[in-house]
PDB file of N, CA and C in Angstrom:
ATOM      1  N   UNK A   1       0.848  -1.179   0.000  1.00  0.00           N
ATOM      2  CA  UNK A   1       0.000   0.000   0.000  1.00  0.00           C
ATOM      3  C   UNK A   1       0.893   1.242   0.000  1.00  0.00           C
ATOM      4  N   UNK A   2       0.353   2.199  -0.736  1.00  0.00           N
ATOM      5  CA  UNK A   2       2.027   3.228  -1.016  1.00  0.00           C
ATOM      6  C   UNK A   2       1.460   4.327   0.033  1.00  0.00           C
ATOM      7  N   UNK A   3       2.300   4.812   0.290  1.00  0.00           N
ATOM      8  CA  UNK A   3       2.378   5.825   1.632  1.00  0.00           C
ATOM      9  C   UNK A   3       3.048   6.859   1.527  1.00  0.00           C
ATOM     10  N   UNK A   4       2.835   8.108   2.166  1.00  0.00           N
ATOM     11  CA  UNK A   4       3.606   8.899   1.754  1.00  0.00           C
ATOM     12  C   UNK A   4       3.236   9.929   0.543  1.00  0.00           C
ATOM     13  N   UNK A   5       2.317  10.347  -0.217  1.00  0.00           N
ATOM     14  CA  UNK A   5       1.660  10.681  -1.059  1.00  0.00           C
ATOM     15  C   UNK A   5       1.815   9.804  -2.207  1.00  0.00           C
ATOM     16  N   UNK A   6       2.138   8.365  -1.680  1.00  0.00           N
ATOM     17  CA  UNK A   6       1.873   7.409  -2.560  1.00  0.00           C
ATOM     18  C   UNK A   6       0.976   7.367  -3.835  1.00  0.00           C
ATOM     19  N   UNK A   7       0.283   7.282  -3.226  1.00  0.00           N
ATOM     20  CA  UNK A   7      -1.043   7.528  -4.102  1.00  0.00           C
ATOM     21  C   UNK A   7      -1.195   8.324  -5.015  1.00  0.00           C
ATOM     22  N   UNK A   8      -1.367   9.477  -4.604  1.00  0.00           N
ATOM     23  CA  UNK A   8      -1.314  10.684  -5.762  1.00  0.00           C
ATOM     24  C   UNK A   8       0.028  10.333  -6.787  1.00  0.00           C
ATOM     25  N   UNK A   9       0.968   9.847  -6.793  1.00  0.00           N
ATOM     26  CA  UNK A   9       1.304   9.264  -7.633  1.00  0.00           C
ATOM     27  C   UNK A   9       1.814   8.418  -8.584  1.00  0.00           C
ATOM     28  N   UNK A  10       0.521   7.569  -7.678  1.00  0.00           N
ATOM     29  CA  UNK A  10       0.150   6.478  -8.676  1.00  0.00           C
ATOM     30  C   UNK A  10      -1.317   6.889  -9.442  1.00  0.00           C
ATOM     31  N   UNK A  11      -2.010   7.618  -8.982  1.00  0.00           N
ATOM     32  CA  UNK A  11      -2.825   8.223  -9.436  1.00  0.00           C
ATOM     33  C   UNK A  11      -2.772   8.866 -11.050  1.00  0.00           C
ATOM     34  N   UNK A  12      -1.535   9.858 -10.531  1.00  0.00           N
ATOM     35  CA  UNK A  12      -0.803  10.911 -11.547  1.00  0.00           C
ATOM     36  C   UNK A  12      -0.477  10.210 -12.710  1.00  0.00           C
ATOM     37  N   UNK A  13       0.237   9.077 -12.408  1.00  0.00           N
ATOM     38  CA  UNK A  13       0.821   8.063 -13.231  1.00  0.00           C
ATOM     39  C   UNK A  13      -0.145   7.284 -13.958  1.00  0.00           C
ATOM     40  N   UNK A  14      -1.412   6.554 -13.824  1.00  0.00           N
ATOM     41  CA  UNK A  14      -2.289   6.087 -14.436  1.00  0.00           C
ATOM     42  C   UNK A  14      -3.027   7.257 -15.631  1.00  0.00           C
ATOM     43  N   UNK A  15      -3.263   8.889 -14.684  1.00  0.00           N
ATOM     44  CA  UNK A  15      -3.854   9.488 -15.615  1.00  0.00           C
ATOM     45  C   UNK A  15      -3.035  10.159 -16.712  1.00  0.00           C
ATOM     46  N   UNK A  16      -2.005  10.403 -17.089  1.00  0.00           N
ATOM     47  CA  UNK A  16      -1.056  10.164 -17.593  1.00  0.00           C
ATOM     48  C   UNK A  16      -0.866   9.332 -18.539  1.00  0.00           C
ATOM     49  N   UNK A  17      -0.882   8.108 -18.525  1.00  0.00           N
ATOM     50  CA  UNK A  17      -0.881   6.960 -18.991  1.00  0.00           C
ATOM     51  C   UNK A  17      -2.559   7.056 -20.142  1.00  0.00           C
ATOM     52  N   UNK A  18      -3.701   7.168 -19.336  1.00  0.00           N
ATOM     53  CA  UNK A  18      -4.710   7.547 -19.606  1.00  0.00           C
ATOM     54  C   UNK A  18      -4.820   8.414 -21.225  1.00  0.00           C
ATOM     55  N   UNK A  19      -4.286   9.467 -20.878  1.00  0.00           N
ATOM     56  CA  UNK A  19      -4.075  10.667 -21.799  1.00  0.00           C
ATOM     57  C   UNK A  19      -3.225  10.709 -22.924  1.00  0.00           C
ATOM     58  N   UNK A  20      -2.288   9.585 -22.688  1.00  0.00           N
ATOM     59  CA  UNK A  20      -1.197   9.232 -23.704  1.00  0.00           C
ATOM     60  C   UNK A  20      -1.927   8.459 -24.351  1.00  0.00           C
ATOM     61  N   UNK A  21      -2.609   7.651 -23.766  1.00  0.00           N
ATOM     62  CA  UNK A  21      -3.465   6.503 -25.221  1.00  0.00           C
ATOM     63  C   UNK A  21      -4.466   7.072 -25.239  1.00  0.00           C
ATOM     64  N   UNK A  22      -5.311   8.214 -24.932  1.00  0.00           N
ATOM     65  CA  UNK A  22      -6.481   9.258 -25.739  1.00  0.00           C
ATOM     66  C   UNK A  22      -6.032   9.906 -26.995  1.00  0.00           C
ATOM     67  N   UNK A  23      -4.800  10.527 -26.531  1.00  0.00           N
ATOM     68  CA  UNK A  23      -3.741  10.893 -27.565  1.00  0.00           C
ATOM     69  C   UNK A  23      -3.815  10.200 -28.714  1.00  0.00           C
ATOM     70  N   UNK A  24      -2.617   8.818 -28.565  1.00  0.00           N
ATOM     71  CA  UNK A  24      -2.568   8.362 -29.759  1.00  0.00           C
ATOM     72  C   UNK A  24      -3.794   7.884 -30.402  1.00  0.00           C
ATOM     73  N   UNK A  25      -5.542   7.598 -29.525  1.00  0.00           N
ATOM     74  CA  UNK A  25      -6.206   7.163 -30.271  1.00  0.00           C
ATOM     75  C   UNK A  25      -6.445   8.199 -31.295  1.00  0.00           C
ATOM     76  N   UNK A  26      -6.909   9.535 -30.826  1.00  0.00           N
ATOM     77  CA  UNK A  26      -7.223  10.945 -31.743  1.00  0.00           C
ATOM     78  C   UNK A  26      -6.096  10.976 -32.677  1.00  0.00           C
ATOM     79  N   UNK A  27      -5.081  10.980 -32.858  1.00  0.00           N
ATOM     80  CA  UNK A  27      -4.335  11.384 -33.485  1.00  0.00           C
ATOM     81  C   UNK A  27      -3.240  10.367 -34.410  1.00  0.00           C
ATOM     82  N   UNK A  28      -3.306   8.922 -33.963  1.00  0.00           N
ATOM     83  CA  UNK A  28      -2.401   7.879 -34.575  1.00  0.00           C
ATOM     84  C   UNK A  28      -3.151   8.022 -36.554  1.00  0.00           C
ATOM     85  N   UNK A  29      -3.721   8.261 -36.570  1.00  0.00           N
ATOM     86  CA  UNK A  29      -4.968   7.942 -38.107  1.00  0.00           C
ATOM     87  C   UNK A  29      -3.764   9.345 -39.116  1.00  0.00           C
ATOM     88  N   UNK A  30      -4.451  10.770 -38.380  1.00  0.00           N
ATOM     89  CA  UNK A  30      -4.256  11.833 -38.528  1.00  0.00           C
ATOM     90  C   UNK A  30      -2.753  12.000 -38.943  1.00  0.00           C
ATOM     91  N   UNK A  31      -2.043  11.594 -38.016  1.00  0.00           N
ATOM     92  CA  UNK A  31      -0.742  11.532 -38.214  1.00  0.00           C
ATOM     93  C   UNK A  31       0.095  10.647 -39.730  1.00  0.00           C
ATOM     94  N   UNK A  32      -0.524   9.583 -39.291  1.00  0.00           N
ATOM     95  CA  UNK A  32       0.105   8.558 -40.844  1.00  0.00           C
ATOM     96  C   UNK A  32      -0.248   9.141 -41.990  1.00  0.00           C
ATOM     97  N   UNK A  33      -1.388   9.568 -41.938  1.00  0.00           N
ATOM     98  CA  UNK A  33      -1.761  10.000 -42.892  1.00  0.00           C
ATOM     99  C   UNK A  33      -1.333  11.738 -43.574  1.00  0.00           C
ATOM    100  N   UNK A  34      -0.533  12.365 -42.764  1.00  0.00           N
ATOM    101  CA  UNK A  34      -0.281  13.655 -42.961  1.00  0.00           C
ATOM    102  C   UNK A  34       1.766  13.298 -43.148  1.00  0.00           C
ATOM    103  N   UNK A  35       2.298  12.452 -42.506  1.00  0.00           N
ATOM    104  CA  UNK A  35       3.372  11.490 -43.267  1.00  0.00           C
ATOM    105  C   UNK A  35       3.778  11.174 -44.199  1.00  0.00           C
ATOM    106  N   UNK A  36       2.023  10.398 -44.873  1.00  0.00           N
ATOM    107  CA  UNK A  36       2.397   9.657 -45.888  1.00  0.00           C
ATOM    108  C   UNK A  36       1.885  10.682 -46.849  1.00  0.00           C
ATOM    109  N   UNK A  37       1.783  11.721 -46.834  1.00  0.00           N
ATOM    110  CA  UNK A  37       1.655  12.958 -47.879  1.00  0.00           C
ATOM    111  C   UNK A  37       3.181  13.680 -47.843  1.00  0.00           C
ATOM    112  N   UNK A  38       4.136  13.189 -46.924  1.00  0.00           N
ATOM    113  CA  UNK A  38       5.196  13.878 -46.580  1.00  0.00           C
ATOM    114  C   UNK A  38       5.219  15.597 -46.356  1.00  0.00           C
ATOM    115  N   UNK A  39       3.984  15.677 -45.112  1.00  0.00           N
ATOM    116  CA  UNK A  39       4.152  16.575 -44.349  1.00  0.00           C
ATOM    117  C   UNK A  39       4.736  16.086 -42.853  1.00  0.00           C
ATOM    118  N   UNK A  40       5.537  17.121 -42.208  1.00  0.00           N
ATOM    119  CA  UNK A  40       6.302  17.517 -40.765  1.00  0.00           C
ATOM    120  C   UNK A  40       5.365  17.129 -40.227  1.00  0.00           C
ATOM    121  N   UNK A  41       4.990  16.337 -39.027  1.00  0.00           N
ATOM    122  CA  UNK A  41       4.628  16.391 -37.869  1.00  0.00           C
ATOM    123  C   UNK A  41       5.043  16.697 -36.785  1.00  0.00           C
ATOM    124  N   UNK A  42       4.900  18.173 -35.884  1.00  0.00           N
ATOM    125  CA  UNK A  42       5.688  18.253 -34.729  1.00  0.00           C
ATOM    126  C   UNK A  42       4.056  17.650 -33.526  1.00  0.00           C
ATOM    127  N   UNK A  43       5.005  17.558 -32.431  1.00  0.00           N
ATOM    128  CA  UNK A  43       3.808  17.271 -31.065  1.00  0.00           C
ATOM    129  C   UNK A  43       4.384  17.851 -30.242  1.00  0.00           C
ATOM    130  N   UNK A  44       3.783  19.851 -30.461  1.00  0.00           N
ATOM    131  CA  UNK A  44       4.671  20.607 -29.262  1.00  0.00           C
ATOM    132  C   UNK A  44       3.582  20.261 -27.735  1.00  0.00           C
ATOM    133  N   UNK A  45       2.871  19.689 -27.580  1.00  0.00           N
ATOM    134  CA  UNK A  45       2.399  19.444 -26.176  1.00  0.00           C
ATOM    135  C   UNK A  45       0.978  18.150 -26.350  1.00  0.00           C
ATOM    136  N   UNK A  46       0.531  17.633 -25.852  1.00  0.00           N
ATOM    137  CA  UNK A  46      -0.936  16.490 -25.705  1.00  0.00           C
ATOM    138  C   UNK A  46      -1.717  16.868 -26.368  1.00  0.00           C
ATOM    139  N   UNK A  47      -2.031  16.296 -27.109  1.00  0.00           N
ATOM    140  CA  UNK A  47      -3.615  16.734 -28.234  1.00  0.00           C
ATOM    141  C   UNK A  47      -3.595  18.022 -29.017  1.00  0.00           C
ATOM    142  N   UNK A  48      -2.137  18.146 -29.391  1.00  0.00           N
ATOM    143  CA  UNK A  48      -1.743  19.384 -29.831  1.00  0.00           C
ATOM    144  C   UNK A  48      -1.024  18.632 -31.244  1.00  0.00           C
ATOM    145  N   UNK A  49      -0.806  19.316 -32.203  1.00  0.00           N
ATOM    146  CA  UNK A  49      -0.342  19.204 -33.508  1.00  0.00           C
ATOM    147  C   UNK A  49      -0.058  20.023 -34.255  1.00  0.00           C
ATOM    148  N   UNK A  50       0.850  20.004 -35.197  1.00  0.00           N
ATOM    149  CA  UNK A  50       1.305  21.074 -36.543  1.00  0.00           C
ATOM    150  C   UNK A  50       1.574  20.242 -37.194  1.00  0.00           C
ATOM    151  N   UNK A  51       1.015  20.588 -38.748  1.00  0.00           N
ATOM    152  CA  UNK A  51       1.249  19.687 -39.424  1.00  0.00           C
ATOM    153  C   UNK A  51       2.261  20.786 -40.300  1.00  0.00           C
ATOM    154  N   UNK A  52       3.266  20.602 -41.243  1.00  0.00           N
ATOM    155  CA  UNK A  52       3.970  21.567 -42.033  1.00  0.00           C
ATOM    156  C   UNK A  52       4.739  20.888 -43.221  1.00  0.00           C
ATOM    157  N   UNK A  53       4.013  21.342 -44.573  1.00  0.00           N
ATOM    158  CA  UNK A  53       5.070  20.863 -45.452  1.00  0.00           C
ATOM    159  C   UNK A  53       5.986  21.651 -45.775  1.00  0.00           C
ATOM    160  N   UNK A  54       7.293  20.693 -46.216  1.00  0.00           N
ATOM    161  CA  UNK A  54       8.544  21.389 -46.170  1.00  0.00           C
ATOM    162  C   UNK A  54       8.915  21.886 -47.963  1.00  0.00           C
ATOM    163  N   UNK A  55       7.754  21.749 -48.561  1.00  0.00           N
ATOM    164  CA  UNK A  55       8.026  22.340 -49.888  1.00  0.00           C
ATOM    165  C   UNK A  55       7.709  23.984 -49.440  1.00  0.00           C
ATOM    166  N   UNK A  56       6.596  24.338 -48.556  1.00  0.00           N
ATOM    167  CA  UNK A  56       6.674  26.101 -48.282  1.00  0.00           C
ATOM    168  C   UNK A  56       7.295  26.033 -46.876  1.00  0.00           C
ATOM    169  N   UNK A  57       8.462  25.648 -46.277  1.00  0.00           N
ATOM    170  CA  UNK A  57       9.110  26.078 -45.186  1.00  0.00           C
ATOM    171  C   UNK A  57      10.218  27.040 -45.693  1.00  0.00           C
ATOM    172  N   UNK A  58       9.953  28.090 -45.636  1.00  0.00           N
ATOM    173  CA  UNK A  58      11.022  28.954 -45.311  1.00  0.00           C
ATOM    174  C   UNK A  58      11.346  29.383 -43.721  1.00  0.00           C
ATOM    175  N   UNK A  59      11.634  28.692 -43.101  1.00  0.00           N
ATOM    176  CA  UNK A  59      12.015  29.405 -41.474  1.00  0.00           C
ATOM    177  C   UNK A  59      12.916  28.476 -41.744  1.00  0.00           C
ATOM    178  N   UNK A  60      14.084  28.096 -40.220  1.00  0.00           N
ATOM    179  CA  UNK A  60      15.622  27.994 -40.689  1.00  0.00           C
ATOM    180  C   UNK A  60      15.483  27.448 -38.959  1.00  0.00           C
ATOM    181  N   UNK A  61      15.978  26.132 -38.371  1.00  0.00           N
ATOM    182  CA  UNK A  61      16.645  26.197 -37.645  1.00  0.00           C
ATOM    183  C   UNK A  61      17.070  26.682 -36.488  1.00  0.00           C
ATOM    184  N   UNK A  62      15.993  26.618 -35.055  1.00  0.00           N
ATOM    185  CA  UNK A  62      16.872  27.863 -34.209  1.00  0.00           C
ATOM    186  C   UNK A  62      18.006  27.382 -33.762  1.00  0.00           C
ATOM    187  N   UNK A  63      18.993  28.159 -33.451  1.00  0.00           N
ATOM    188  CA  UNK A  63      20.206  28.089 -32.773  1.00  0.00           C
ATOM    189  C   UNK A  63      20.440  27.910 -31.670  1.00  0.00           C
ATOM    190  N   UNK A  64      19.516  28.713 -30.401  1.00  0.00           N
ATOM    191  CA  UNK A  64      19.748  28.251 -29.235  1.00  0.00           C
ATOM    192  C   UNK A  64      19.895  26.516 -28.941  1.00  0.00           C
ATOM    193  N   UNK A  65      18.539  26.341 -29.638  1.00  0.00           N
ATOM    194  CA  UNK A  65      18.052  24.918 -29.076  1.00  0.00           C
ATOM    195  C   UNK A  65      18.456  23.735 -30.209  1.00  0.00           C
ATOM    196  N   UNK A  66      18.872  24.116 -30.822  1.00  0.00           N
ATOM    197  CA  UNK A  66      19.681  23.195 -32.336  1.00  0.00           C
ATOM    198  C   UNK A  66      19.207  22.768 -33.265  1.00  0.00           C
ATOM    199  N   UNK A  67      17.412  23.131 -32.858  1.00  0.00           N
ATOM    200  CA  UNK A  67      16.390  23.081 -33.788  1.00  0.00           C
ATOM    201  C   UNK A  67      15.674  22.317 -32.973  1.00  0.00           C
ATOM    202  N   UNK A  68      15.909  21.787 -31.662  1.00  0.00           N
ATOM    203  CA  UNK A  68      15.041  20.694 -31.065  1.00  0.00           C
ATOM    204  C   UNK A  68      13.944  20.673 -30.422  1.00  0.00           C
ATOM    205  N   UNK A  69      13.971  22.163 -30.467  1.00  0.00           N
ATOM    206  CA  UNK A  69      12.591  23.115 -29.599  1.00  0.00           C
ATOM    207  C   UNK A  69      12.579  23.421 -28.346  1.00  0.00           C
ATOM    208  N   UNK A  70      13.819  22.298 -27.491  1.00  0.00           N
ATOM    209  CA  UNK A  70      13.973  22.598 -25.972  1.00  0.00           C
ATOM    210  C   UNK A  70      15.201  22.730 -25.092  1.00  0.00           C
ATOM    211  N   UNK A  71      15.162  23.563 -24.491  1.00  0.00           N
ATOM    212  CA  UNK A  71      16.840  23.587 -24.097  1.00  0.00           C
ATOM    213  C   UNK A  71      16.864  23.313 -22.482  1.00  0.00           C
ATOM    214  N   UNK A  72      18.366  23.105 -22.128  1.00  0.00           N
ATOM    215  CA  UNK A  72      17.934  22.816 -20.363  1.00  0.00           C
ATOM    216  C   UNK A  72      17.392  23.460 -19.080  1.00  0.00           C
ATOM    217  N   UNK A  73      16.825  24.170 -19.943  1.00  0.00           N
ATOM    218  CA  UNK A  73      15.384  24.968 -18.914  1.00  0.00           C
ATOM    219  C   UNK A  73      14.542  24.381 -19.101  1.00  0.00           C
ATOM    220  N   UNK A  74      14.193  24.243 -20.449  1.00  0.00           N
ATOM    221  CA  UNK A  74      12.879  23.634 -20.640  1.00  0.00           C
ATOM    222  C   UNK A  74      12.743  23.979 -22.075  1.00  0.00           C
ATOM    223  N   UNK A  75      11.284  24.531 -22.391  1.00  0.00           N
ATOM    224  CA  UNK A  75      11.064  24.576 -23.948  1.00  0.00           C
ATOM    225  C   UNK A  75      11.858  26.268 -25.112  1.00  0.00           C
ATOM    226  N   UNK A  76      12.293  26.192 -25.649  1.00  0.00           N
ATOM    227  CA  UNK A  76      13.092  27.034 -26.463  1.00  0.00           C
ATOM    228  C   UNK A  76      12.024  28.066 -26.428  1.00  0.00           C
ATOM    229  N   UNK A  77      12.616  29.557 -25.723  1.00  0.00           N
ATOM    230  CA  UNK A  77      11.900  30.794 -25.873  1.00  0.00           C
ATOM    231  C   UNK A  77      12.084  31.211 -27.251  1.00  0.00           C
ATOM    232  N   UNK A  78      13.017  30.989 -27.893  1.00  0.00           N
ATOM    233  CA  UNK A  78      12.976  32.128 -29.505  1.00  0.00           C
ATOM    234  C   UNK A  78      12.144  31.575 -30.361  1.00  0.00           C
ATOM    235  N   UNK A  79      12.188  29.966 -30.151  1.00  0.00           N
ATOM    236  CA  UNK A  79      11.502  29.013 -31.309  1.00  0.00           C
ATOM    237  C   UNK A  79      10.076  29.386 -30.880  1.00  0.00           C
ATOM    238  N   UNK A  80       9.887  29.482 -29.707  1.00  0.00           N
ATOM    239  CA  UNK A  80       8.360  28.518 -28.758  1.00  0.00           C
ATOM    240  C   UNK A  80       7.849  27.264 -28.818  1.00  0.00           C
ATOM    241  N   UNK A  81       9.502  26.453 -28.667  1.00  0.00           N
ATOM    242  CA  UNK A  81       9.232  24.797 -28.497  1.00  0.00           C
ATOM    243  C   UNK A  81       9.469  24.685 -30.287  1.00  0.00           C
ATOM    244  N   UNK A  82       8.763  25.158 -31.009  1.00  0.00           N
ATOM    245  CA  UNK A  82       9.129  24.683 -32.244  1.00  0.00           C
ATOM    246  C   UNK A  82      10.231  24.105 -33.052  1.00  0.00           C
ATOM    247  N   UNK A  83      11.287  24.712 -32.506  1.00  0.00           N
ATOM    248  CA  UNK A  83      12.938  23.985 -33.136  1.00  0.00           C
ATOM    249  C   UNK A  83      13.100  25.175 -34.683  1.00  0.00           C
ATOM    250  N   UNK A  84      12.077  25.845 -34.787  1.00  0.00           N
ATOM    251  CA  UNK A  84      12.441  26.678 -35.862  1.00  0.00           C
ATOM    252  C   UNK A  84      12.158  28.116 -35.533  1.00  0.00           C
ATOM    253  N   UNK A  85      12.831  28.691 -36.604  1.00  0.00           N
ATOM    254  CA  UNK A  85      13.023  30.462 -36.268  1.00  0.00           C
ATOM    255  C   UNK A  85      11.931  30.661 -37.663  1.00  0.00           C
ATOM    256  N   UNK A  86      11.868  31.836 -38.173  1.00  0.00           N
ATOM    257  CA  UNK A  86      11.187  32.675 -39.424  1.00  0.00           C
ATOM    258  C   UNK A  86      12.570  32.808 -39.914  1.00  0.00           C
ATOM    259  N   UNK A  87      12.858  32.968 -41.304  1.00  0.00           N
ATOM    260  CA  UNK A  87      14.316  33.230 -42.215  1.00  0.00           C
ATOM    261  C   UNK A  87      13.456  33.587 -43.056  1.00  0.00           C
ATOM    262  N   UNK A  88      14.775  33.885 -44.209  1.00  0.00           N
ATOM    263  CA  UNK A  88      14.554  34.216 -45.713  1.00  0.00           C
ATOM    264  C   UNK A  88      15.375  33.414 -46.481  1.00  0.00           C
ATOM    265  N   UNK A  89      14.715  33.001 -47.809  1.00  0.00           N
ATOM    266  CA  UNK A  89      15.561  32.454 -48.422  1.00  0.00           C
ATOM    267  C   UNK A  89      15.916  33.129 -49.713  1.00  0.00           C
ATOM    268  N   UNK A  90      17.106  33.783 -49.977  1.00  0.00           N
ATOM    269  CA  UNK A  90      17.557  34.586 -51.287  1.00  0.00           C
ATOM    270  C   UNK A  90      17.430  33.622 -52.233  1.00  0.00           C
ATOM    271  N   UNK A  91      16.895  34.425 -53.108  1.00  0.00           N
ATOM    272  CA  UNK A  91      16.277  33.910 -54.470  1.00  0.00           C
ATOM    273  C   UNK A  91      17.525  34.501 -55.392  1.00  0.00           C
ATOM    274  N   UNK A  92      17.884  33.573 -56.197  1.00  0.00           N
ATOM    275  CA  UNK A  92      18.579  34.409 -56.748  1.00  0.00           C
ATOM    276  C   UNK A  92      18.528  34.426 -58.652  1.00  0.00           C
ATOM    277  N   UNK A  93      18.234  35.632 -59.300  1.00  0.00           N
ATOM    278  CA  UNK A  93      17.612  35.699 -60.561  1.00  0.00           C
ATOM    279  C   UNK A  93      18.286  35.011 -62.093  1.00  0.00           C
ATOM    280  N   UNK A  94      18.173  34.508 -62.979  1.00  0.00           N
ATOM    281  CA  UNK A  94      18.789  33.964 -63.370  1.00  0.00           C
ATOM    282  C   UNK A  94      18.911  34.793 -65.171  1.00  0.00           C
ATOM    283  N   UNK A  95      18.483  36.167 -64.644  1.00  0.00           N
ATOM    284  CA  UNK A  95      18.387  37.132 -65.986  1.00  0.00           C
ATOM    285  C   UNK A  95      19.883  38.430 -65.654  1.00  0.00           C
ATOM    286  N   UNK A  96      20.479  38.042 -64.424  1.00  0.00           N
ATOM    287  CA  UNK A  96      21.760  38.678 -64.581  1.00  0.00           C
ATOM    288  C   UNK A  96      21.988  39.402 -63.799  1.00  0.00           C
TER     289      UNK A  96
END
């Protein structure tokens, strides 16, 4: 019998658990299918999604966080968890 605020988390831990397979039920379909079109899937938080194709990505990489969205604080302030910044990409003309 757990003691000690045992409970609460084991509690914590079941609902948790709970929410992770609500998750993948909503979203396992959604996902393959936005993949197999070869769009980005990020999962910046639970029942949350971006889908992004990388034929119109122009943003670039943030630097703090190496693009990973989170650094050892926690989630990347410049990105906002995203792993990417806004850029430009020079075009460059081919009339001279």
């Amino acid at each position: 019998m757990p003691v000690n605020g045992g409970w609460r988390n084991v509690v914590r831990r079941w609902l948790d658990a709970a929410l992770e397979a609500l998750d993948a039920l909503a979203f396992d379909g959604p996902d393959a299918r936005a993949v197999a079109l070869g769009l980005r899937v990020h999962r910046p938080a639970r029942f949350v999604r971006v889908y992004r194709s990388p034929a119109f990505d122009t943003r670039t990489p943030c630097v703090p966080c190496d693009g990973e969205g989170v650094t050892a604080r926690g989630p990347c302030r410049d990105c906002l968890g995203l792993g990417r910044v806004g850029g430009r990409r020079s075009v460059t003309s081919g009339t001279g």
